[in-house]
Protein backbone atom coordinates (compact mmCIF):
# COMPACT_ATOMS: atom_id res chain seq x y z
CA UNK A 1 -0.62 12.04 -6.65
CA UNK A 2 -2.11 8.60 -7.85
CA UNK A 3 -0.01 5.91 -6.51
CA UNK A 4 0.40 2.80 -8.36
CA UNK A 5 2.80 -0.11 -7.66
CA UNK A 6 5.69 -0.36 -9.66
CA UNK A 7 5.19 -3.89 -10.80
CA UNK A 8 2.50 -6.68 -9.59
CA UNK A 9 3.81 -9.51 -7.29
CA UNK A 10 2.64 -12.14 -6.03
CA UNK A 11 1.59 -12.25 -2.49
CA UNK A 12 0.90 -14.73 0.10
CA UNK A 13 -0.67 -14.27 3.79
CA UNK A 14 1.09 -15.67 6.90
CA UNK A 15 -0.42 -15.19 10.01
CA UNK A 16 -1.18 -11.58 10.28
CA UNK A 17 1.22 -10.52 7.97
CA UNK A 18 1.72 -10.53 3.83
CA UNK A 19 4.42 -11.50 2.11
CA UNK A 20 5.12 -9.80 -1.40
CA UNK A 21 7.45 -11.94 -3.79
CA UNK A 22 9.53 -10.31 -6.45
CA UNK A 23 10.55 -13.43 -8.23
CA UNK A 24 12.32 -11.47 -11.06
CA UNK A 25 14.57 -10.28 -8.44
CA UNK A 26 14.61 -12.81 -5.88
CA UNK A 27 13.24 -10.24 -3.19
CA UNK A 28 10.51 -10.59 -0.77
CA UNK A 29 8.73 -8.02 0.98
CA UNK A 30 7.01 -7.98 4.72
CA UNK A 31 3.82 -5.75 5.05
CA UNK A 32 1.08 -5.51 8.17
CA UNK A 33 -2.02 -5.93 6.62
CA UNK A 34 -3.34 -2.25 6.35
CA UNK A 35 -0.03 -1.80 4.50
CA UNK A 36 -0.97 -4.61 2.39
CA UNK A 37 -4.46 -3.20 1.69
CA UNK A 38 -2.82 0.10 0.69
CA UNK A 39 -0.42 -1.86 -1.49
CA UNK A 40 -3.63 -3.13 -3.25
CA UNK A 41 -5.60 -0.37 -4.11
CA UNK A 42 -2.48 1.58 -5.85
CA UNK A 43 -3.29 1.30 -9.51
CA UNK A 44 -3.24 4.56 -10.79
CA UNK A 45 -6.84 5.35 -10.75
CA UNK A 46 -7.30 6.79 -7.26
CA UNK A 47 -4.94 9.57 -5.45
CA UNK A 48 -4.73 10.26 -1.56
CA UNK A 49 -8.29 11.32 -0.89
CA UNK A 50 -10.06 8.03 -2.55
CA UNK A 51 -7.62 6.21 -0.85
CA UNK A 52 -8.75 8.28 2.53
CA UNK A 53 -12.42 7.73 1.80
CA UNK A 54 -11.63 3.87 1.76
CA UNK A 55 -10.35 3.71 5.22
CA UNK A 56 -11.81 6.64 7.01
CA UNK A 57 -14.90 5.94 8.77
CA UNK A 58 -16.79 8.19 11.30
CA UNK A 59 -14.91 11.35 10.50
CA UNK A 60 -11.58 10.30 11.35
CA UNK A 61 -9.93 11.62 8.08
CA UNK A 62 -6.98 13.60 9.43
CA UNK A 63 -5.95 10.67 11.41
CA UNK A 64 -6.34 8.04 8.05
CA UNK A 65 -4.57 10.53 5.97
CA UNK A 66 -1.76 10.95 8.12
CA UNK A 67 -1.72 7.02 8.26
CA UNK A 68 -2.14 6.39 4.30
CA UNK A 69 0.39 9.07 3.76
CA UNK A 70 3.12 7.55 5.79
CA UNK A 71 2.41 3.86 4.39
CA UNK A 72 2.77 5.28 0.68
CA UNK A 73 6.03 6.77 1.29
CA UNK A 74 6.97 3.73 3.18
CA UNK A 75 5.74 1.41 0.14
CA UNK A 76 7.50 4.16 -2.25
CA UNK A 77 11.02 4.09 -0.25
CA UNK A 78 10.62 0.05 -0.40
CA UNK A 79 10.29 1.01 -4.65
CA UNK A 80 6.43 -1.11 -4.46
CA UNK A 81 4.64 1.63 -5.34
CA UNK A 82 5.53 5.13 -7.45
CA UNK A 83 3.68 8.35 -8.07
């Protein structure tokens, strides 16, 4: 699985949260910022475990997998990203 997002958008911060904008369909999209940073690195080139060893730090892997897992099926079911 190599997630990449299913179109680029622009984006805009505000506050602690991003905001995605779909101009082409007049949509916008909410996302925390670790969501966000997911949402970034999904081009294609890197599946689950690269996107583990970005976040996971001091052998906490299960834990970021579980986490990265659940935001990519979260960013899938909101159609940003695919796989």
């Amino acid at each position: 699985m190599k997630p990449r997002k299913t179109k680029e958008l622009e984006w805009q911060q505000l506050g602690n949260v991003y905001l995605l904008i779909d101009k082409q369909n007049n949509k916008t999209f909410t996302l925390d910022a670790i969501s966000f940073l997911v949402w970034m690195q999904c081009d294609g080139s890197k599946d689950l475990e690269d996107l583990v060893d970005l976040f996971a730090i001091n052998g906490n892997r299960d834990i970021v997998r579980s986490a990265v897992l659940n935001i990519l099926e979260n960013l899938k079911s909101l159609n940003l990203v695919e796989w």
